[in-house]
N, C-alpha and C. Protein backbone atom coordinates (compact mmCIF):
# COMPACT_ATOMS: atom_id res chain seq x y z
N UNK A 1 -19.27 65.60 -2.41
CA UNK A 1 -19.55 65.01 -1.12
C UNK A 1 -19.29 63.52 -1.20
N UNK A 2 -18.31 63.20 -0.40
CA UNK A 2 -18.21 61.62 -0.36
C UNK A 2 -19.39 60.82 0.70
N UNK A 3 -19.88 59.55 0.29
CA UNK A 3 -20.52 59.29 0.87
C UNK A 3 -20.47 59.01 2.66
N UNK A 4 -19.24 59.00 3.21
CA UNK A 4 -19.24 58.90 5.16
C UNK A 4 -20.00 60.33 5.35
N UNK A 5 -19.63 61.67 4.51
CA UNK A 5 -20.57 62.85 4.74
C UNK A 5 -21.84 62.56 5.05
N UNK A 6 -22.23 62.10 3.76
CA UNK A 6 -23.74 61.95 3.49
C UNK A 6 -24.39 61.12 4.03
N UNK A 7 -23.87 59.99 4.67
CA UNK A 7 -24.46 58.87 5.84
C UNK A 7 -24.67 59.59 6.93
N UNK A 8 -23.70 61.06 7.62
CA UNK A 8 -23.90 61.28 8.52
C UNK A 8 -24.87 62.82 8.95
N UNK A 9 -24.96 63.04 7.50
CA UNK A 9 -26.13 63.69 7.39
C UNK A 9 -27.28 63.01 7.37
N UNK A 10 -27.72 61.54 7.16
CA UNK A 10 -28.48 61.07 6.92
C UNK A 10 -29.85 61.39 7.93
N UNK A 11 -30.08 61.32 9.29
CA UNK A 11 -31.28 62.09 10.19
C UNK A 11 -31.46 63.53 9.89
N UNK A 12 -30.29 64.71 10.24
CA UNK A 12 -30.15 65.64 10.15
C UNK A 12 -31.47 65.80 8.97
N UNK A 13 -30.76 65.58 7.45
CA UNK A 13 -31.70 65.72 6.24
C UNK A 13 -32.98 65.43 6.70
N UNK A 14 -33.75 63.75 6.62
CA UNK A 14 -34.62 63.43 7.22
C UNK A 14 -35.56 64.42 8.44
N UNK A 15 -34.93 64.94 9.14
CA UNK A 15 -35.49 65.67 9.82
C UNK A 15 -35.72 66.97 9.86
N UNK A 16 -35.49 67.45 8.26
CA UNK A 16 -35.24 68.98 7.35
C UNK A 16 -34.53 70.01 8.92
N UNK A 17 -33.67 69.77 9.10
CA UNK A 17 -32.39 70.04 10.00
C UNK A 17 -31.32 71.01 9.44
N UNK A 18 -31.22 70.62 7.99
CA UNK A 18 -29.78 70.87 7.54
C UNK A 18 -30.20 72.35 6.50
N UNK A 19 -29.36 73.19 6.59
CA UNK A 19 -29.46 74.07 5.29
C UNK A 19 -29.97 73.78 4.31
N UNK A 20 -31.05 75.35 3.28
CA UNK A 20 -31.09 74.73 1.79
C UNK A 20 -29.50 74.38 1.20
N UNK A 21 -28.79 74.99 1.78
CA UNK A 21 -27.50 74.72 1.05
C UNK A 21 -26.83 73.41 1.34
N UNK A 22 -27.19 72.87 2.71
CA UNK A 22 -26.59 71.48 3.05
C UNK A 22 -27.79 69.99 2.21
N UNK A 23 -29.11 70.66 1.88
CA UNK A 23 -29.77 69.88 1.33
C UNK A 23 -29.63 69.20 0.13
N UNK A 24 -29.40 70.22 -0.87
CA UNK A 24 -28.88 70.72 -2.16
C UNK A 24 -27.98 69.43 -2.37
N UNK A 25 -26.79 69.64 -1.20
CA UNK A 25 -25.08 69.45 -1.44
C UNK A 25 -25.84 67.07 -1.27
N UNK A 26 -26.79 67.07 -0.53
CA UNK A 26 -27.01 65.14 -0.13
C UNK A 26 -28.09 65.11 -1.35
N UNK A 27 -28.83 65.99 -1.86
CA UNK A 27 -29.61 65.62 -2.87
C UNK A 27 -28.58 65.31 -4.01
N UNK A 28 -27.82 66.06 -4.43
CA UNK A 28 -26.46 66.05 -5.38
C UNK A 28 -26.24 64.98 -5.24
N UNK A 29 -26.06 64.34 -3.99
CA UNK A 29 -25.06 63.19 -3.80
C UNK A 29 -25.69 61.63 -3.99
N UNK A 30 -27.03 62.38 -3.90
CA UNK A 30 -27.99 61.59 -3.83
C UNK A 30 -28.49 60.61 -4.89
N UNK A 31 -28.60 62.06 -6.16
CA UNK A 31 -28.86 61.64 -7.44
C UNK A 31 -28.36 60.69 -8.00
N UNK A 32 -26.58 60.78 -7.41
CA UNK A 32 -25.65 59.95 -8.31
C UNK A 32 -25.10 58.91 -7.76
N UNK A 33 -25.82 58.68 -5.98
CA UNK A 33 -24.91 57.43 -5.35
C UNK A 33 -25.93 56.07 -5.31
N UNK A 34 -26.62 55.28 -5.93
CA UNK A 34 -27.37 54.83 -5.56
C UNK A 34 -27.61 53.99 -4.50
N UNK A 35 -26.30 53.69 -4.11
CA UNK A 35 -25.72 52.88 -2.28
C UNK A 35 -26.87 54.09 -1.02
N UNK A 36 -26.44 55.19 -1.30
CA UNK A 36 -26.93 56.16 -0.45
C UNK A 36 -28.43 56.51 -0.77
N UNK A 37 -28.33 56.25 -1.74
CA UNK A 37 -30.04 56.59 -2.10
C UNK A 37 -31.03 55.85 -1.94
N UNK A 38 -30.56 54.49 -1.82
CA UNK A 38 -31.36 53.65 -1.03
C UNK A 38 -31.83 53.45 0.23
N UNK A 39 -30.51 53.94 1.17
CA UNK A 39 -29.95 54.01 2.28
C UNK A 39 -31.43 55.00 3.08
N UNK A 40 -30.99 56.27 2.07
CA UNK A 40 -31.96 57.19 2.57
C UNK A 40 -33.62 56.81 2.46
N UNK A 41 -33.64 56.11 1.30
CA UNK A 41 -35.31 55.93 0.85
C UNK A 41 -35.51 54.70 1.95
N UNK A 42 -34.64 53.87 2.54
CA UNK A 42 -35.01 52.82 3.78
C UNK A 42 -35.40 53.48 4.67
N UNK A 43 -34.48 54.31 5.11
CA UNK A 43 -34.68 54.78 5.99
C UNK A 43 -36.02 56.25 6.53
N UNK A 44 -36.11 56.51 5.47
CA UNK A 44 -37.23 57.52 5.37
C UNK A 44 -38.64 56.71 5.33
N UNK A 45 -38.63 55.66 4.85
CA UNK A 45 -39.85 55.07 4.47
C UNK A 45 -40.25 54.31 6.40
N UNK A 46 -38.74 54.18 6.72
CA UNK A 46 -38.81 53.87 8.58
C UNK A 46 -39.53 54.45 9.33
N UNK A 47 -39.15 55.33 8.96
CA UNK A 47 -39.23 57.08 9.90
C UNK A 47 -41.10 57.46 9.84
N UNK A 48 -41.46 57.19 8.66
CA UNK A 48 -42.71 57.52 8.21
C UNK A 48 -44.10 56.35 8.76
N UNK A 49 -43.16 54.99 8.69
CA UNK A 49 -44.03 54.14 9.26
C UNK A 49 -44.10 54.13 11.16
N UNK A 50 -43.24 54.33 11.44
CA UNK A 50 -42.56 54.97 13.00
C UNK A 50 -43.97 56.50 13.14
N UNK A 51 -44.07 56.94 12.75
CA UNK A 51 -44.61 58.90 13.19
C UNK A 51 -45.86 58.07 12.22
N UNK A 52 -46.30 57.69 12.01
CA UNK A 52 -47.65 57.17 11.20
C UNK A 52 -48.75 56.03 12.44
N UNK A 53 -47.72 55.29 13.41
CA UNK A 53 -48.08 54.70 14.00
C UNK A 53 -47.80 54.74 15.84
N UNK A 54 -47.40 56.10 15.72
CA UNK A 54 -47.56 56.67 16.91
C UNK A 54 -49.02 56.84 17.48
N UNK A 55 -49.21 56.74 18.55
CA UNK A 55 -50.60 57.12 19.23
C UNK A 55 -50.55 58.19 19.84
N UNK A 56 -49.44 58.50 20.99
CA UNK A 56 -49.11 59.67 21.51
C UNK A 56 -48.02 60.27 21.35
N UNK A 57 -47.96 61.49 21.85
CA UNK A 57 -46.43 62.38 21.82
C UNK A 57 -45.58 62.02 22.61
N UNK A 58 -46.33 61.06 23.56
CA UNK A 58 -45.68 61.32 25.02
C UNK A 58 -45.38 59.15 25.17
N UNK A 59 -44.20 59.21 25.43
CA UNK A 59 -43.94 57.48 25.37
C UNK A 59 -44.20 57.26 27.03
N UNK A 60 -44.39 56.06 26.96
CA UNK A 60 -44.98 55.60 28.50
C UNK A 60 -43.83 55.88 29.56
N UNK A 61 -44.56 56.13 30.46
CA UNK A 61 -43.60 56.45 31.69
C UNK A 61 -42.06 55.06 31.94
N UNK A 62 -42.20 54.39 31.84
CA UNK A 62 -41.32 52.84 32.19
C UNK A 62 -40.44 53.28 30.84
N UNK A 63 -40.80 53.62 29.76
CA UNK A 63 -39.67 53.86 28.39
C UNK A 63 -38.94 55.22 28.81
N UNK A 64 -39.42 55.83 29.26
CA UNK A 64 -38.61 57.19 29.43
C UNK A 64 -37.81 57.07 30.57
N UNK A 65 -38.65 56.09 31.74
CA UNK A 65 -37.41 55.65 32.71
C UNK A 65 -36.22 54.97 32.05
N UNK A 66 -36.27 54.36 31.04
CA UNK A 66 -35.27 53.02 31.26
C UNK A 66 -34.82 54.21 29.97
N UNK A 67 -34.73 55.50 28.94
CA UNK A 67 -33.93 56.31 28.66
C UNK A 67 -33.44 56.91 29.02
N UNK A 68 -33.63 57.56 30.27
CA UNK A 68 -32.68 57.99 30.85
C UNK A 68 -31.95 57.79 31.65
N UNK A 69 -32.21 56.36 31.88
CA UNK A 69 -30.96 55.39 32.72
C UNK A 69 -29.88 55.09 32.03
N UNK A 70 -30.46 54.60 30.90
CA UNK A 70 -29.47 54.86 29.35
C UNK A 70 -28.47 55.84 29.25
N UNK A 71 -28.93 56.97 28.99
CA UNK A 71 -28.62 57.98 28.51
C UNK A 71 -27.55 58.56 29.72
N UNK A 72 -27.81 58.32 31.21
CA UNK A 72 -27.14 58.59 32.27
C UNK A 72 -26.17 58.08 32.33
N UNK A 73 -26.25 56.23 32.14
CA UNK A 73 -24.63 55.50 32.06
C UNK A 73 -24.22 56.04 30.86
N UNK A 74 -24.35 56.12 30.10
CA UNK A 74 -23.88 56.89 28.70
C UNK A 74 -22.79 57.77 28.98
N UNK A 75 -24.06 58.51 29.36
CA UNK A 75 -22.90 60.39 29.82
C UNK A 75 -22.05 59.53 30.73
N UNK A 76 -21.83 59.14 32.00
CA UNK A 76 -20.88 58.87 32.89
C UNK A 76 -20.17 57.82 32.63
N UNK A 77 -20.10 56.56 31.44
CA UNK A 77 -19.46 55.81 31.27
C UNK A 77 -19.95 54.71 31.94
């Protein structure tokens, strides 16, 4: 696995998303890239302080407006 793979597995993994077999294949890659293995341990340690300091499930009404205003010019350009 070259590492552009494994960057773009990078949430997928994080979010146990991917096959035992696709897990396996970024842990592999993992062991031996230490660029990527950092990459991942930043980013996981993100993710954890993010879902650790959540209060609710549910984000305030004004954030979910202004995502899917986002997300609308997005889709339509």
């Amino acid at each position: 696995m070259e590492c552009d793979e494994c960057r773009e597995r990078l949430y997928p993994y994080l979010d146990r998303e991917l096959s035992p077999r696709e897990v396996e294949e970024v842990r592999v890659h993992l062991d031996d890239c230490g660029g990527c293995e950092s990459s991942f341990v930043f980013e996981e340690l993100f993710l954890e302080r993010v879902r650790s300091s959540a209060t609710s499930d549910v984000a305030p009404r004004a954030v979910r407006e202004r995502l899917i205003l986002r997300i609308r010019r997005d889709l339509h350009g």
